[in-house]
N, C-alpha and C. Protein backbone atom coordinates (compact mmCIF):
# COMPACT_ATOMS: atom_id res chain seq x y z
N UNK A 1 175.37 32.14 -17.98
CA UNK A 1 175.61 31.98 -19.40
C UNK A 1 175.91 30.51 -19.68
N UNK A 2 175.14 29.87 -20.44
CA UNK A 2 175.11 28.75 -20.95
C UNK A 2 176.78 28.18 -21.60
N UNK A 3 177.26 27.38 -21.80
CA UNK A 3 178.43 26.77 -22.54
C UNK A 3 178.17 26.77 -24.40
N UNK A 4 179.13 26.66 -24.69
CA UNK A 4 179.23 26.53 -25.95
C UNK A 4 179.74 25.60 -26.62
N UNK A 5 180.85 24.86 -25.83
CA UNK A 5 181.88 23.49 -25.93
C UNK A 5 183.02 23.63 -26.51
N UNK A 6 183.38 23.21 -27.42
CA UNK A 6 184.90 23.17 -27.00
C UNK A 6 184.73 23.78 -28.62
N UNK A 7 185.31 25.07 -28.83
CA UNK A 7 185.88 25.33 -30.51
C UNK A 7 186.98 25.65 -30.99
N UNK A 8 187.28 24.90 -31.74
CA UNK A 8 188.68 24.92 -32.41
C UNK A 8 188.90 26.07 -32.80
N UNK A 9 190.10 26.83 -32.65
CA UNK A 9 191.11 28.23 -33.07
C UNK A 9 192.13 27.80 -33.61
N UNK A 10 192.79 26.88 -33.03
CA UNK A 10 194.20 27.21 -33.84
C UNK A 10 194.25 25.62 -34.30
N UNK A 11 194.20 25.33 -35.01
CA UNK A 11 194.37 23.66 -35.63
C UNK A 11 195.30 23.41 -37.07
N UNK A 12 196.44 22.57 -36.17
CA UNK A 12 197.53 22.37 -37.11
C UNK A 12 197.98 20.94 -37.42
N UNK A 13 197.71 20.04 -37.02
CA UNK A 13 198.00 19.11 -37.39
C UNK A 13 196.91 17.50 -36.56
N UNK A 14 195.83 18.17 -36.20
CA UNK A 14 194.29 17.40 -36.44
C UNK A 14 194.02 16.79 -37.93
N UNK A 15 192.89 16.29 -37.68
CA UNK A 15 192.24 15.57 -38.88
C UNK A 15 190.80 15.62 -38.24
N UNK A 16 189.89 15.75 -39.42
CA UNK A 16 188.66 15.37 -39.59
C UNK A 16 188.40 13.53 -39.52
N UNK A 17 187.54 13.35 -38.65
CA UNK A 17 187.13 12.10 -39.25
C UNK A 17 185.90 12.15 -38.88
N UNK A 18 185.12 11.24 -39.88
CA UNK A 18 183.59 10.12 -39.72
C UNK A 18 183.77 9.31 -38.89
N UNK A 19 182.08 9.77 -37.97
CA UNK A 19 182.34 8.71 -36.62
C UNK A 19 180.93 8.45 -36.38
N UNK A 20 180.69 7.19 -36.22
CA UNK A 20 179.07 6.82 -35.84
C UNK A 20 178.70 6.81 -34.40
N UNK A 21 177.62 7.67 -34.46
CA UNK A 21 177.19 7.52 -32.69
C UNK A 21 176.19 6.26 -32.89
N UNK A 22 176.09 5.28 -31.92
CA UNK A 22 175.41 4.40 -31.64
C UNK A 22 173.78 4.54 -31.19
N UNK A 23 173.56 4.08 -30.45
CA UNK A 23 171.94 4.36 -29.66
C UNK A 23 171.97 4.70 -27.86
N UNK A 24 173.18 5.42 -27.81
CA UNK A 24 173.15 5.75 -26.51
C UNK A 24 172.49 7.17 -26.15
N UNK A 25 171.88 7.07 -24.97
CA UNK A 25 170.43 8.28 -24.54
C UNK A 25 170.85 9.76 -24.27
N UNK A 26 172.21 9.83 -24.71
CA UNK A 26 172.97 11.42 -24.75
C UNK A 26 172.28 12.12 -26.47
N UNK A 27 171.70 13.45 -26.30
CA UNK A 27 172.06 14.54 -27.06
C UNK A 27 173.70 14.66 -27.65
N UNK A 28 173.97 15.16 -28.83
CA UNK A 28 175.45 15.69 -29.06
C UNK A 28 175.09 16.57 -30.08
N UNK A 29 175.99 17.66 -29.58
CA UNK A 29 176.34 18.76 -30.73
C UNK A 29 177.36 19.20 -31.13
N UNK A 30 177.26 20.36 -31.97
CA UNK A 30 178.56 20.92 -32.40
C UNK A 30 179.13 21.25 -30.76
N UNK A 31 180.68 20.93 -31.28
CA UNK A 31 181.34 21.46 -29.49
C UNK A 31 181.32 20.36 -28.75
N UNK A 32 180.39 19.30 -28.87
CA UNK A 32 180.83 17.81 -27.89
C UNK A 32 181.94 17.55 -27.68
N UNK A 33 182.88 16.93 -26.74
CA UNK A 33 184.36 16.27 -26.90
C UNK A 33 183.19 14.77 -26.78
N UNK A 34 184.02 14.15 -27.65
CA UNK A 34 183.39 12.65 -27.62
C UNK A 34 184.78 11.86 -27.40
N UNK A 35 184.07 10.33 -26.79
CA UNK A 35 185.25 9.38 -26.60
C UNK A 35 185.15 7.89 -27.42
N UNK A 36 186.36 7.77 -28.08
CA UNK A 36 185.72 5.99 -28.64
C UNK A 36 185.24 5.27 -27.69
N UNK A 37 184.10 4.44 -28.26
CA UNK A 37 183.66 3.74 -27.67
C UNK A 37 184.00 2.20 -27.80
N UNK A 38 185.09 1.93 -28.32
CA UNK A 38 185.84 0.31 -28.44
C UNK A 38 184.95 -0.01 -29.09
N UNK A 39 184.31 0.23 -30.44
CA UNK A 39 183.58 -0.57 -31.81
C UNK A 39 183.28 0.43 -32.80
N UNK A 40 183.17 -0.07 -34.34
CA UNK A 40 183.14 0.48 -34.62
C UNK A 40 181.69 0.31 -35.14
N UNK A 41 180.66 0.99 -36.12
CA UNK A 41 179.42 0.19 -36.66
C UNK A 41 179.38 0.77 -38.04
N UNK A 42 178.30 0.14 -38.63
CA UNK A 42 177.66 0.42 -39.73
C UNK A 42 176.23 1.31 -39.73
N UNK A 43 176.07 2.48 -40.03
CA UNK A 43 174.85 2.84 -40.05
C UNK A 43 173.93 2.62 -41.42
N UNK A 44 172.69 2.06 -41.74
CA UNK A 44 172.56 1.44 -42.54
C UNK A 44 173.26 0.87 -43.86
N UNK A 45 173.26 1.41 -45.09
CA UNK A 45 173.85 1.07 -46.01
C UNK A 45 175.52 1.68 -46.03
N UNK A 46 175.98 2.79 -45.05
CA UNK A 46 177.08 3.83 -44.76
C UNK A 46 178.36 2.83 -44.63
N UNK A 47 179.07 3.55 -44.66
CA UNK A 47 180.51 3.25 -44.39
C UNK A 47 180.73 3.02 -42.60
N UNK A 48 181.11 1.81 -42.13
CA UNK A 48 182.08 1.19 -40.93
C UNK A 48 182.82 2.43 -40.44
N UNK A 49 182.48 2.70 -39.42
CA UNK A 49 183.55 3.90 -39.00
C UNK A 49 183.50 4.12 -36.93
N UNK A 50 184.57 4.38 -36.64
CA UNK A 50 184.62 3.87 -35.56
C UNK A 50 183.37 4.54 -34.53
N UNK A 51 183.19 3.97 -33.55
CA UNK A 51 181.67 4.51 -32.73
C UNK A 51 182.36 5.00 -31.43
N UNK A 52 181.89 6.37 -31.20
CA UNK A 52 182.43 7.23 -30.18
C UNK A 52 180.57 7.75 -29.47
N UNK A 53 181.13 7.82 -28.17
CA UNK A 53 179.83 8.13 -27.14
C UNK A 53 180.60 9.91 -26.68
N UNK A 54 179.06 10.52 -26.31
CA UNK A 54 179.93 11.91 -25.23
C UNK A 54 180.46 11.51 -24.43
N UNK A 55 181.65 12.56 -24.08
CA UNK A 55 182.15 12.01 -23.27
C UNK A 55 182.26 12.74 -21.67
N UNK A 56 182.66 11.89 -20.72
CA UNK A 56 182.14 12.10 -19.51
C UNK A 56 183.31 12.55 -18.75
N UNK A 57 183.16 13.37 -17.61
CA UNK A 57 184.25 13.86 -16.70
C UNK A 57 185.30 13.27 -17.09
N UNK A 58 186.65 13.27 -16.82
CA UNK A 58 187.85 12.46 -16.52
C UNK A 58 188.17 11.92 -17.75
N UNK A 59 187.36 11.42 -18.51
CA UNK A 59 187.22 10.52 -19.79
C UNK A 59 188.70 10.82 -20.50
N UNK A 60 189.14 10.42 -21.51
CA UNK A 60 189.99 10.43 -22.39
C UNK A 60 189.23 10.52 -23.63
N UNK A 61 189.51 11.84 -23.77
CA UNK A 61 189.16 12.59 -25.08
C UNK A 61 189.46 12.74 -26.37
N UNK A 62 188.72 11.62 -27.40
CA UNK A 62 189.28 10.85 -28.81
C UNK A 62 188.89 12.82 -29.48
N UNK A 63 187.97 13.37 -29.68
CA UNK A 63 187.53 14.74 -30.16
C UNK A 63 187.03 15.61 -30.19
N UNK A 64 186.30 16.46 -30.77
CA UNK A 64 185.10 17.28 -30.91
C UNK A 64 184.17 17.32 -32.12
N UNK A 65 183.12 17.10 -31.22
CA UNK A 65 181.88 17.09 -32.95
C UNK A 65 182.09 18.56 -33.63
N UNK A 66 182.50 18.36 -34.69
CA UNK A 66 182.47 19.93 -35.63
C UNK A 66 181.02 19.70 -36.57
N UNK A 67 180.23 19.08 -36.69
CA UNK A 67 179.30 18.55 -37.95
C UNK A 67 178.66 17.54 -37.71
N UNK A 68 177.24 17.40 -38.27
CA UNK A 68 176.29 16.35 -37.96
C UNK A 68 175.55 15.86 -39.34
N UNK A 69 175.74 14.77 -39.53
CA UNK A 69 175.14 14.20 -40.80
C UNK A 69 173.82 14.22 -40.62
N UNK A 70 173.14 14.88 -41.99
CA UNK A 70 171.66 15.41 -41.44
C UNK A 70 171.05 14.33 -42.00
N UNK A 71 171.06 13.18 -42.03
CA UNK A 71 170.57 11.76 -42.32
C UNK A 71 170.61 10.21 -41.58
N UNK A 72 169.33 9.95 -41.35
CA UNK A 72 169.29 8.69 -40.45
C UNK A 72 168.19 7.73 -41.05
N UNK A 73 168.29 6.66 -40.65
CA UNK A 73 168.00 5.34 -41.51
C UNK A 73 166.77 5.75 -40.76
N UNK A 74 166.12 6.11 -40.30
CA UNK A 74 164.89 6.09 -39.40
C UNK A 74 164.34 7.49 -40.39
N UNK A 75 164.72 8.90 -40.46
CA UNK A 75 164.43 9.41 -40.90
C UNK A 75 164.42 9.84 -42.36
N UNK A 76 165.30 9.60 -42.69
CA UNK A 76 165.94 10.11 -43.79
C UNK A 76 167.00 11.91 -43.60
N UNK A 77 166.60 12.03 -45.41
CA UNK A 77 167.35 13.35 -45.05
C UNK A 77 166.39 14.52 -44.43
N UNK A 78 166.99 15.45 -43.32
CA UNK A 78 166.51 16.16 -42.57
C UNK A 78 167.53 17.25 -42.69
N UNK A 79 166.91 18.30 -43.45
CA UNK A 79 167.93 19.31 -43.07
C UNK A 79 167.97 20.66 -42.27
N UNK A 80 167.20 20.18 -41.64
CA UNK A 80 166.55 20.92 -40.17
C UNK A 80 167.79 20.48 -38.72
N UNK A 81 167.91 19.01 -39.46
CA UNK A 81 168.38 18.40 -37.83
C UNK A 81 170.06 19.28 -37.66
N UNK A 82 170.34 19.67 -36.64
CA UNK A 82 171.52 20.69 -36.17
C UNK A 82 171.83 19.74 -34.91
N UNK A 83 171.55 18.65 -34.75
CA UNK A 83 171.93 17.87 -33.22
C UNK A 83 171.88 16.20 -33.61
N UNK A 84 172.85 15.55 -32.77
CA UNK A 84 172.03 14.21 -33.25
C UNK A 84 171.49 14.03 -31.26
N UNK A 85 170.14 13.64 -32.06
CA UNK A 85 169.07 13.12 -31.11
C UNK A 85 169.75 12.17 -30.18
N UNK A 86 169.02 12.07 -29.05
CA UNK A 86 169.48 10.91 -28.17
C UNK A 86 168.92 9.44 -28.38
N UNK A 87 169.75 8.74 -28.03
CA UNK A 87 169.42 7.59 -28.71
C UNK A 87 168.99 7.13 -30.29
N UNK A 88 169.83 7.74 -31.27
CA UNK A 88 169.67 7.53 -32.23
C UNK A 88 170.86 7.74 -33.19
N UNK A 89 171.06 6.93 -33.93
CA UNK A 89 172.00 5.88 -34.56
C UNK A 89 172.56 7.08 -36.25
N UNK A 90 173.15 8.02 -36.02
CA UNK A 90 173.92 8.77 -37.12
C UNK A 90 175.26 8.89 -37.11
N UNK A 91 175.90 9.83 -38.05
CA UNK A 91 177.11 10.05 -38.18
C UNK A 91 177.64 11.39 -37.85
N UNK A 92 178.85 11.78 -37.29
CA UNK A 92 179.23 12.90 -37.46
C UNK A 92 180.38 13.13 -37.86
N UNK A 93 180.62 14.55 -38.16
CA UNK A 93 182.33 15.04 -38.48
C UNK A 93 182.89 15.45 -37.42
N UNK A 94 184.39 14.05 -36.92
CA UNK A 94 184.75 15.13 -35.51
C UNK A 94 186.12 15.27 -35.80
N UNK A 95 186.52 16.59 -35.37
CA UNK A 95 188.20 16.93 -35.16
C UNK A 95 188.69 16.22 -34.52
N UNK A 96 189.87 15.55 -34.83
CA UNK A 96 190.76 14.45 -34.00
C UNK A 96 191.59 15.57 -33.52
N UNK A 97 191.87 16.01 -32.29
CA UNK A 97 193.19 17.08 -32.46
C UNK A 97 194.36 16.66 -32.30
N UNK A 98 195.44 17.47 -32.92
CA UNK A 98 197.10 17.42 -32.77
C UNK A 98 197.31 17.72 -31.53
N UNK A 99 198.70 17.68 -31.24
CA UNK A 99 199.50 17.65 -30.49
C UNK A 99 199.18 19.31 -29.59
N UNK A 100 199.39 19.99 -31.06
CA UNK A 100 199.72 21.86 -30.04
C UNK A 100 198.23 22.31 -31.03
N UNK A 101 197.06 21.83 -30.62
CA UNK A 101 195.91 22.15 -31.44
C UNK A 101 195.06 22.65 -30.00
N UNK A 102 194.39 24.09 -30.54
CA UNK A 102 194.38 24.89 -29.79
C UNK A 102 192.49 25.21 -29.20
N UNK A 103 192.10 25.52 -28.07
CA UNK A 103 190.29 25.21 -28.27
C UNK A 103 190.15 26.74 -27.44
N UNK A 104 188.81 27.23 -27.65
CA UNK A 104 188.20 27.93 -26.68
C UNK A 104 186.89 27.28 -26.18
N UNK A 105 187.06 27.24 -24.81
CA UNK A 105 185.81 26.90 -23.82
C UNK A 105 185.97 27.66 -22.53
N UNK A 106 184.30 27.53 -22.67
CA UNK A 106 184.16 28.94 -21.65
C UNK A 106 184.48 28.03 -19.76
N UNK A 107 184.42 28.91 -19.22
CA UNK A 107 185.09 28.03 -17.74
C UNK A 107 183.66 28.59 -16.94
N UNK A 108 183.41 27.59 -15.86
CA UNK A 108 181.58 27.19 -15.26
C UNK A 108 182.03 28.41 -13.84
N UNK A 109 182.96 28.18 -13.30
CA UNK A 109 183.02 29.31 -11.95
C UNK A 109 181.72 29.12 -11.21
N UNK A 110 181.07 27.62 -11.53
CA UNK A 110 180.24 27.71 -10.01
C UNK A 110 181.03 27.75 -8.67
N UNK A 111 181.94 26.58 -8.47
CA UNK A 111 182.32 26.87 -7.12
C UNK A 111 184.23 27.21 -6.67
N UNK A 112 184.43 27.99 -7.96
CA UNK A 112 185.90 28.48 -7.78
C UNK A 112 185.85 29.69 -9.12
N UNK A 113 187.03 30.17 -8.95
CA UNK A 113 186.89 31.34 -10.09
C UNK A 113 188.23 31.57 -10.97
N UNK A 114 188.35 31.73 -11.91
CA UNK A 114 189.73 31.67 -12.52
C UNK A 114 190.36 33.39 -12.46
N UNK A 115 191.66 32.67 -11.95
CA UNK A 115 192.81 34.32 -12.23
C UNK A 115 193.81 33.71 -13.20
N UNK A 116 194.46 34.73 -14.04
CA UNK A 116 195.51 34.55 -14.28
C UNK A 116 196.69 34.09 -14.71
N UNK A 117 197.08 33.84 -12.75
CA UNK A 117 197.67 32.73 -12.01
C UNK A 117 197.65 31.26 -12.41
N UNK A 118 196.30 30.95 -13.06
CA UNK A 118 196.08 29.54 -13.66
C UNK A 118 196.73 29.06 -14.67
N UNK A 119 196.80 29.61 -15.48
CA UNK A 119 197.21 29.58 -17.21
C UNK A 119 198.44 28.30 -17.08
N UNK A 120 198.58 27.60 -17.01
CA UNK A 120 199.35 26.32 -17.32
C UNK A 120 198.50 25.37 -16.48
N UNK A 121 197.59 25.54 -15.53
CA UNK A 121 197.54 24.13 -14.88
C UNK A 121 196.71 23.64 -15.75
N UNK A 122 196.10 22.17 -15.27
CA UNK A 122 194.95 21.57 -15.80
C UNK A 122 193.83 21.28 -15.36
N UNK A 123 192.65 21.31 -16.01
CA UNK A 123 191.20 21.17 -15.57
C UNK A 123 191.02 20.02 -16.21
N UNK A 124 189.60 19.89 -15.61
CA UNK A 124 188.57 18.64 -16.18
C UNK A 124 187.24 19.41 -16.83
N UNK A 125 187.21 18.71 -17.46
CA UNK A 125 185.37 19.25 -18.05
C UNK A 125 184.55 18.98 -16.77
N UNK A 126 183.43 19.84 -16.89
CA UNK A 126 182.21 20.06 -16.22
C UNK A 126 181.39 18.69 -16.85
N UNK A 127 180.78 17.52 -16.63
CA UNK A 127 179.92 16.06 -16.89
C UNK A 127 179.42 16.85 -17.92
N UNK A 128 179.25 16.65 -19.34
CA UNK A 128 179.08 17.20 -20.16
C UNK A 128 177.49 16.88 -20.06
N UNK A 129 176.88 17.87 -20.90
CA UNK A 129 175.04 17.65 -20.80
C UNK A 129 174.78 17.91 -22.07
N UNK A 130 173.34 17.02 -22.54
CA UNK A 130 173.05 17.20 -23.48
C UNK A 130 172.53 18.79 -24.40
N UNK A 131 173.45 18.69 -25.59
CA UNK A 131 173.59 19.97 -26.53
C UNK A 131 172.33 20.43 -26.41
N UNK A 132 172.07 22.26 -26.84
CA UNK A 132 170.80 23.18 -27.16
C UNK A 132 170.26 21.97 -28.20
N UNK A 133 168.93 22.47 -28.10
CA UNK A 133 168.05 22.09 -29.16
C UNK A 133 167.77 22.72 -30.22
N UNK A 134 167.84 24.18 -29.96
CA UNK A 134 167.62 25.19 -30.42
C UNK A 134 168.66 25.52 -31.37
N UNK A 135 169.94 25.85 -30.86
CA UNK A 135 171.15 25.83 -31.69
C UNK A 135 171.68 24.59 -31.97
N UNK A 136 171.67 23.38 -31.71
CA UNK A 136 172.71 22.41 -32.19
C UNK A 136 173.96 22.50 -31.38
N UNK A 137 174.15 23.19 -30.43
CA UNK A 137 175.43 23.56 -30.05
C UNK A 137 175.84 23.14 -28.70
N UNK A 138 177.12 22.82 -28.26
CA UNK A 138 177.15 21.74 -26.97
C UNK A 138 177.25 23.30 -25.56
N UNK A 139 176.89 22.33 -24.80
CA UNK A 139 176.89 23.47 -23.33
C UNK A 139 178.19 22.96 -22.69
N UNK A 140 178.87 22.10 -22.78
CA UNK A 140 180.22 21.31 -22.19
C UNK A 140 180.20 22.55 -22.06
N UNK A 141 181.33 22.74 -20.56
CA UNK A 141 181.63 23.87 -19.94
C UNK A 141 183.27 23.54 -19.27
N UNK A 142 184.34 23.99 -18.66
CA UNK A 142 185.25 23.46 -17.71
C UNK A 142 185.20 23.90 -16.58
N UNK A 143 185.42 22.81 -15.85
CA UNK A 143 185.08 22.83 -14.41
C UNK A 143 186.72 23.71 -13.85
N UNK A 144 186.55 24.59 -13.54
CA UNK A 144 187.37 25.70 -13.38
C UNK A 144 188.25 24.90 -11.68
N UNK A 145 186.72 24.64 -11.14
CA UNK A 145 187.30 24.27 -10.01
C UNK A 145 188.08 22.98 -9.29
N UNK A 146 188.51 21.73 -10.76
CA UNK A 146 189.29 20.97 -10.72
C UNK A 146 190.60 21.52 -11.18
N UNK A 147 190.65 22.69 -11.34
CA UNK A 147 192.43 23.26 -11.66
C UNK A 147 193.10 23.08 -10.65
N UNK A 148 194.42 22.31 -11.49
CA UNK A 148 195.73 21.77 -10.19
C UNK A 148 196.75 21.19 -11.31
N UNK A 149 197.49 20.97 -10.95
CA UNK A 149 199.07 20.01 -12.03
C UNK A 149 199.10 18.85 -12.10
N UNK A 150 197.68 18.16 -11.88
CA UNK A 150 197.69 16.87 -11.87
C UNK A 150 197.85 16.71 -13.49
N UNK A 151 198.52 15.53 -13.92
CA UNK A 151 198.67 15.52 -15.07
C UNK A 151 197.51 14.23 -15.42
N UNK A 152 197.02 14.11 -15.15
CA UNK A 152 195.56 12.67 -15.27
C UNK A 152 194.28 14.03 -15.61
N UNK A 153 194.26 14.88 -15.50
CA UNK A 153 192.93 15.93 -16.04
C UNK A 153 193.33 16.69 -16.84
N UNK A 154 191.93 16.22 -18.29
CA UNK A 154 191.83 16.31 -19.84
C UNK A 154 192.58 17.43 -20.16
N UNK A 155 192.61 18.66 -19.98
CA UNK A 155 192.87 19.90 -20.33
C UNK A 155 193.84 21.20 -19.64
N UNK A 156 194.83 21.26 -20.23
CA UNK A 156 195.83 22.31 -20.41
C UNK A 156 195.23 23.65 -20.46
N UNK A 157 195.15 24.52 -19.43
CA UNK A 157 194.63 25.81 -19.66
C UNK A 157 195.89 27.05 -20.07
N UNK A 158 195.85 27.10 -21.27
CA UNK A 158 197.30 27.94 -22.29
C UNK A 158 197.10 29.55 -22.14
N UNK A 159 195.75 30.07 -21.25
CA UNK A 159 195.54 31.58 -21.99
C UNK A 159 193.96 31.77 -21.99
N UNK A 160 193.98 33.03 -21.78
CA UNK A 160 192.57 33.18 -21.54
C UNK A 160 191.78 34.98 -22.76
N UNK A 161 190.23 34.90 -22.75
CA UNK A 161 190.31 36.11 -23.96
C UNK A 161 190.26 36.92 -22.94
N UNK A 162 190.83 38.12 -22.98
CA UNK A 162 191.53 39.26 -22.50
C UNK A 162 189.78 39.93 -22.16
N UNK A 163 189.20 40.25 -23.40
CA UNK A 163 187.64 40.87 -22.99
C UNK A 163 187.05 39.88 -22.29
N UNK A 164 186.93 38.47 -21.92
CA UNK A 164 186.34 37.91 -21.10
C UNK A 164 187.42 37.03 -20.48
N UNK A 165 188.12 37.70 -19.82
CA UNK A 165 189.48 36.99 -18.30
C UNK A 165 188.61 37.29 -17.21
N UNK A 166 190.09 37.27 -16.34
CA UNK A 166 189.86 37.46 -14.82
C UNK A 166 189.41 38.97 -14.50
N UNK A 167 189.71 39.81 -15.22
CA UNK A 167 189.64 41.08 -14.75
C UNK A 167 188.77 41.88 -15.87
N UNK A 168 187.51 40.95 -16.35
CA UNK A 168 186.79 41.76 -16.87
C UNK A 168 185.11 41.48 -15.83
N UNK A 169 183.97 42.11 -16.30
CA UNK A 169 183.10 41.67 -15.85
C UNK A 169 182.16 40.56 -16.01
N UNK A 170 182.80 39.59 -17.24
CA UNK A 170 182.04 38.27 -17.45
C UNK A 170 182.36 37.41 -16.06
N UNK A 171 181.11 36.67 -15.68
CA UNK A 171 180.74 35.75 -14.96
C UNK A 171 181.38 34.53 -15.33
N UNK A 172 182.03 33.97 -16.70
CA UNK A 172 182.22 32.82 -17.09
C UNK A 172 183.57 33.25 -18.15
N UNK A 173 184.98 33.63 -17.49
CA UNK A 173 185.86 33.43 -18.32
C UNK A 173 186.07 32.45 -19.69
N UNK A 174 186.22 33.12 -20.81
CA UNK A 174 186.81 31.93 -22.25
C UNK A 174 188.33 31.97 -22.22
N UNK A 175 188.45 30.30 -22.25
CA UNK A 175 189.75 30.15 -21.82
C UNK A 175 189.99 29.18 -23.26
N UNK A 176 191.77 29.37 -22.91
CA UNK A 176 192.33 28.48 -24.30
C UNK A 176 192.87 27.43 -23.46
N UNK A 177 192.07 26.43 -24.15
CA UNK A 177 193.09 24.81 -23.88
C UNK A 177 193.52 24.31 -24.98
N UNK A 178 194.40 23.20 -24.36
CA UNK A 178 194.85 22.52 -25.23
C UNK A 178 194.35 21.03 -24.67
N UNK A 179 194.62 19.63 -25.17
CA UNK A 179 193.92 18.71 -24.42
C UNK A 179 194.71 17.78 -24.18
N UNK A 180 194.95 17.61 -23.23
CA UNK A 180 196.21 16.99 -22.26
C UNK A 180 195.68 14.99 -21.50
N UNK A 181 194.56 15.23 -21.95
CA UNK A 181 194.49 13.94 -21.93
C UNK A 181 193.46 13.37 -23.48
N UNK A 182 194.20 12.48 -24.58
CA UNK A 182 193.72 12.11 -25.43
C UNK A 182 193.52 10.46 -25.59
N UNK A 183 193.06 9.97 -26.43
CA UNK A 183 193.16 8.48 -26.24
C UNK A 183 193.98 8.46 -27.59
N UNK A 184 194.23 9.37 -28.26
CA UNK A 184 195.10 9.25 -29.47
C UNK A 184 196.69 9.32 -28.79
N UNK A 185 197.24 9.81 -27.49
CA UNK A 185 198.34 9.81 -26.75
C UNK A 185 198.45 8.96 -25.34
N UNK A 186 199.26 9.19 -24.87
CA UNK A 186 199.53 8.50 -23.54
C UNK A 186 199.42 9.54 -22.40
N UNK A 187 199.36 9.30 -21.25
CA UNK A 187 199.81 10.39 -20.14
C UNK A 187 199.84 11.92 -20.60
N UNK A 188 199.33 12.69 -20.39
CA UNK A 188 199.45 14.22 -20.27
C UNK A 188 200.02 14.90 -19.40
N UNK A 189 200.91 16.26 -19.85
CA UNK A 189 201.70 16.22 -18.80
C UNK A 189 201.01 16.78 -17.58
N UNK A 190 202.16 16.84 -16.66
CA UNK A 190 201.77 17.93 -15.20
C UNK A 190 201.72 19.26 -15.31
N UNK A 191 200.78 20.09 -15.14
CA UNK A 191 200.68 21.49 -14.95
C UNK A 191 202.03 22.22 -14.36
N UNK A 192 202.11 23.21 -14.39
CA UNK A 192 202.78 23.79 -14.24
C UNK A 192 202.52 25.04 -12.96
């Protein structure tokens, strides 16, 4: 079963913001965690707004794409487009999250499997890959099998859905994180 990426459930004190992806050769979709990329740009005549790339293992995680501006200086308006293309220069809407702001993503169980037992430590994302084409929607997955209390990896695992845990028959537990490493904070804590 394919990923879905990271979707917001419980969000209390996030913000929306406008963020320009640049011309880097990643796909992004709804569900991306993206990271600033230290600039901000202008997409043609648009508003300056800071420029965030997907983001990669380990990374420090500025958000998640919730929305894709269906307009590019190359194309125009497209209201077909559900992804922004790789290598090409648009805007999106991403959730900045809060503090106790809450996600479901599904966990990869290629080479470990989640019980339980886990529910406080922390994971890392699975190298995120470029979003469906088809849906618009990100495959980011968590790498189940970096769970440990290191407090340096992105994500807090808080809880898992009961019809797809440890003790049902899905192949790919949905788990609740929270995100324990941000570039909007410092240090995340240690698992538990």
């Amino acid at each position: 079963m394919a990923g879905y990426g990271f979707v917001p459930v419980q969000h209390r004190q996030g913000a929306l913001e406008l963020c320009a992806f640049g011309t880097d050769a990643q796909r992004v979709g709804v569900g991306d965690p993206v990271t600033l990329a230290g600039s901000s740009a202008r997409i043609g005549a648009g508003p300056i707004r800071p420029t965030v790339v997907l983001s990669a293992a380990s990374d420090s995680i500025y958000g998640v794409v919730v929305g894709i501006q269906q307009h590019t200086v190359a194309t125009g308006m497209n209201l077909n487009q559900i992804y922004r293309p790789a290598s090409t220069a648009m805007y999106a809407m991403v959730y900045v999250p809060g503090e106790n702001d809450r996600f479901w993503v599904e966990s990869d169980e290629d080479s470990a499997s989640f019980a339980a037992t886990d529910v406080g430590l922390n994971a890392d994302m699975a190298t995120a890959s470029s979003c469906d084409t088809g849906t618009g929607q990100s495959t980011c997955v968590l790498d189940i099998s970096t769970k440990a209390t290191t407090n340096t990896l992105a994500f807090k695992i808080i809880g898992y859905d009961e019809n797809r845990g440890p003790s049902s028959t899905s192949p790919n537990p949905r788990l609740m994180v929270t995100f324990n490493q941000r570039s909007t904070i410092d240090t995340g804590g240690t698992g538990t």
